[in-house]
C-alpha atoms as a PDB file:
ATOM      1  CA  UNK A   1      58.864 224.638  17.813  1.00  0.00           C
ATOM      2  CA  UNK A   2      56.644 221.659  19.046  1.00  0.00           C
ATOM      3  CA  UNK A   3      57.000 220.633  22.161  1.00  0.00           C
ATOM      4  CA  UNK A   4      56.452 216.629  23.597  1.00  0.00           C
ATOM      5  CA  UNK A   5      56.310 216.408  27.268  1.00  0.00           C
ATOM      6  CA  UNK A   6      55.682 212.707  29.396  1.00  0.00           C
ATOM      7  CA  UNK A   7      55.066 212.150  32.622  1.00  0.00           C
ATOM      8  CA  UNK A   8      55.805 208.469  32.652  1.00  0.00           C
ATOM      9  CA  UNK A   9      57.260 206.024  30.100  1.00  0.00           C
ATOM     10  CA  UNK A  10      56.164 205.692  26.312  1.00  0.00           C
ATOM     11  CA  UNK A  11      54.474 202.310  26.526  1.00  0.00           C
ATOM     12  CA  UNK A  12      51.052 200.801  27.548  1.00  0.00           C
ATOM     13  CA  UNK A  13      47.925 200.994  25.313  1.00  0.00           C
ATOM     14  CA  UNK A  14      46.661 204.043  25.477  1.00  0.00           C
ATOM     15  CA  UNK A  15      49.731 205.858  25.885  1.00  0.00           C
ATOM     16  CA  UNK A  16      51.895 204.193  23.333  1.00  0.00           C
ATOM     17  CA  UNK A  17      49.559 204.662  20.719  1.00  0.00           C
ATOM     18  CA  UNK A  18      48.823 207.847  21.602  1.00  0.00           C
ATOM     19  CA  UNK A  19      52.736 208.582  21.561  1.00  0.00           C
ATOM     20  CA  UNK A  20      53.242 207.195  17.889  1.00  0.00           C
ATOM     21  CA  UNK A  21      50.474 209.302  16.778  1.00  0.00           C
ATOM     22  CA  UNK A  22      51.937 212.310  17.936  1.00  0.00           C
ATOM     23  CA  UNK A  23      55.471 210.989  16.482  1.00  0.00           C
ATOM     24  CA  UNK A  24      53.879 211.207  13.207  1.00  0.00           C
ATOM     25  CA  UNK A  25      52.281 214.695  13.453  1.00  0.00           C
ATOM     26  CA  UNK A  26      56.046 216.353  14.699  1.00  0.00           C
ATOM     27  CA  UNK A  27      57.706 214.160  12.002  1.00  0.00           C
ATOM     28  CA  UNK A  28      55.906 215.198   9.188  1.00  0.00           C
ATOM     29  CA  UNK A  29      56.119 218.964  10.718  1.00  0.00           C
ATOM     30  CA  UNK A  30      59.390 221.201   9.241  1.00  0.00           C
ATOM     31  CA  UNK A  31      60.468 222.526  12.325  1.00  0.00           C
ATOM     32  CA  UNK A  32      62.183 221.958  15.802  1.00  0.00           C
ATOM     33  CA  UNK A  33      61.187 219.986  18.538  1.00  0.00           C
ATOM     34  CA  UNK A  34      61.990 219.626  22.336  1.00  0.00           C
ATOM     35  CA  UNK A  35      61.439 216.715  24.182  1.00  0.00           C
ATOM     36  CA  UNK A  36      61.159 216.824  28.066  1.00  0.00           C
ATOM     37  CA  UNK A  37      60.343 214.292  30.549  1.00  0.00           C
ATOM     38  CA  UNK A  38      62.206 212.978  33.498  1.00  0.00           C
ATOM     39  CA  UNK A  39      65.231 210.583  33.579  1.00  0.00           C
ATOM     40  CA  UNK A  40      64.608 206.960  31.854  1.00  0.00           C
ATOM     41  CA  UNK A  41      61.107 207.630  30.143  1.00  0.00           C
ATOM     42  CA  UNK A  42      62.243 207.268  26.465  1.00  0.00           C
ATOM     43  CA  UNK A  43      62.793 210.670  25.559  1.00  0.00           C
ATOM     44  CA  UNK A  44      65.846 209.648  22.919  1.00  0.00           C
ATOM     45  CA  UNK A  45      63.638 206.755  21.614  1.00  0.00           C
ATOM     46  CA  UNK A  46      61.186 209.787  20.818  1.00  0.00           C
ATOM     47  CA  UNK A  47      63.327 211.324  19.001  1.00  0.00           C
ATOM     48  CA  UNK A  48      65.018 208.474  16.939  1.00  0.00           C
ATOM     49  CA  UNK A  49      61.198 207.807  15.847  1.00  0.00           C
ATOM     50  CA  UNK A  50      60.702 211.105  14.845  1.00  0.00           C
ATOM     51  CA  UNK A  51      64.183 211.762  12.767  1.00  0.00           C
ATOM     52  CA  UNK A  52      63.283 208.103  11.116  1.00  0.00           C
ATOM     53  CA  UNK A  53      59.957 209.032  10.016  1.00  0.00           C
ATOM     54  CA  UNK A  54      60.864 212.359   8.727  1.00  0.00           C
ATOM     55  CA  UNK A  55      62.049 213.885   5.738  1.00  0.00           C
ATOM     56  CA  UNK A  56      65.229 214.260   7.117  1.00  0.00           C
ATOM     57  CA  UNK A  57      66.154 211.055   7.761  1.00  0.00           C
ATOM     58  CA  UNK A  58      68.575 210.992   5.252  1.00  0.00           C
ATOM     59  CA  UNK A  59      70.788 213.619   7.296  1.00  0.00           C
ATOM     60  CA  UNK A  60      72.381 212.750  10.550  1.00  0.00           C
ATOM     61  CA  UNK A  61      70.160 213.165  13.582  1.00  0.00           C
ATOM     62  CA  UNK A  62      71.658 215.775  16.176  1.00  0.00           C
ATOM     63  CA  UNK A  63      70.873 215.094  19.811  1.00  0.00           C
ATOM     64  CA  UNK A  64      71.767 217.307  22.430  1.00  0.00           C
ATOM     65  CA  UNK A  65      71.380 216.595  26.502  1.00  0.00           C
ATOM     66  CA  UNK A  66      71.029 220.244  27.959  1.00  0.00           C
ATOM     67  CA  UNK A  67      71.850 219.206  30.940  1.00  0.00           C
ATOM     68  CA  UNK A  68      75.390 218.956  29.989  1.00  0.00           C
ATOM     69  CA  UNK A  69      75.461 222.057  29.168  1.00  0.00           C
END
């Protein structure tokens, strides 16, 4: 499992590069990922960019908010 945690939102210079970057790395991994971060920082854009640049992205992308749960 890889894990991608944010304190703040996914933008800016140095942090939205560094984001994409990482993007890349967990997309091109075979394996599962969590994303945390607090409310409103991008966490389902995350993973949309991940599912889109992997593999996978063929296959329908399955989100789940665990705080529903």
């Amino acid at each position: 499992m890889i894990l991608v945690r944010r304190r703040g939102p996914a933008t800016g210079r140095e942090g939205g590069l560094s984001m994409l970057h990482r993007i890349g790395l967990v997309a091109a991994a075979d394996t599962t990922v969590l994303i945390e971060g607090e409310s409103g920082v991008g966490k389902e854009l995350v993973a949309a960019s991940i599912h889109g640049r992997s593999p996978r992205s063929d296959h329908q992308q399955v989100t789940i908010d665990c705080a529903t749960l």
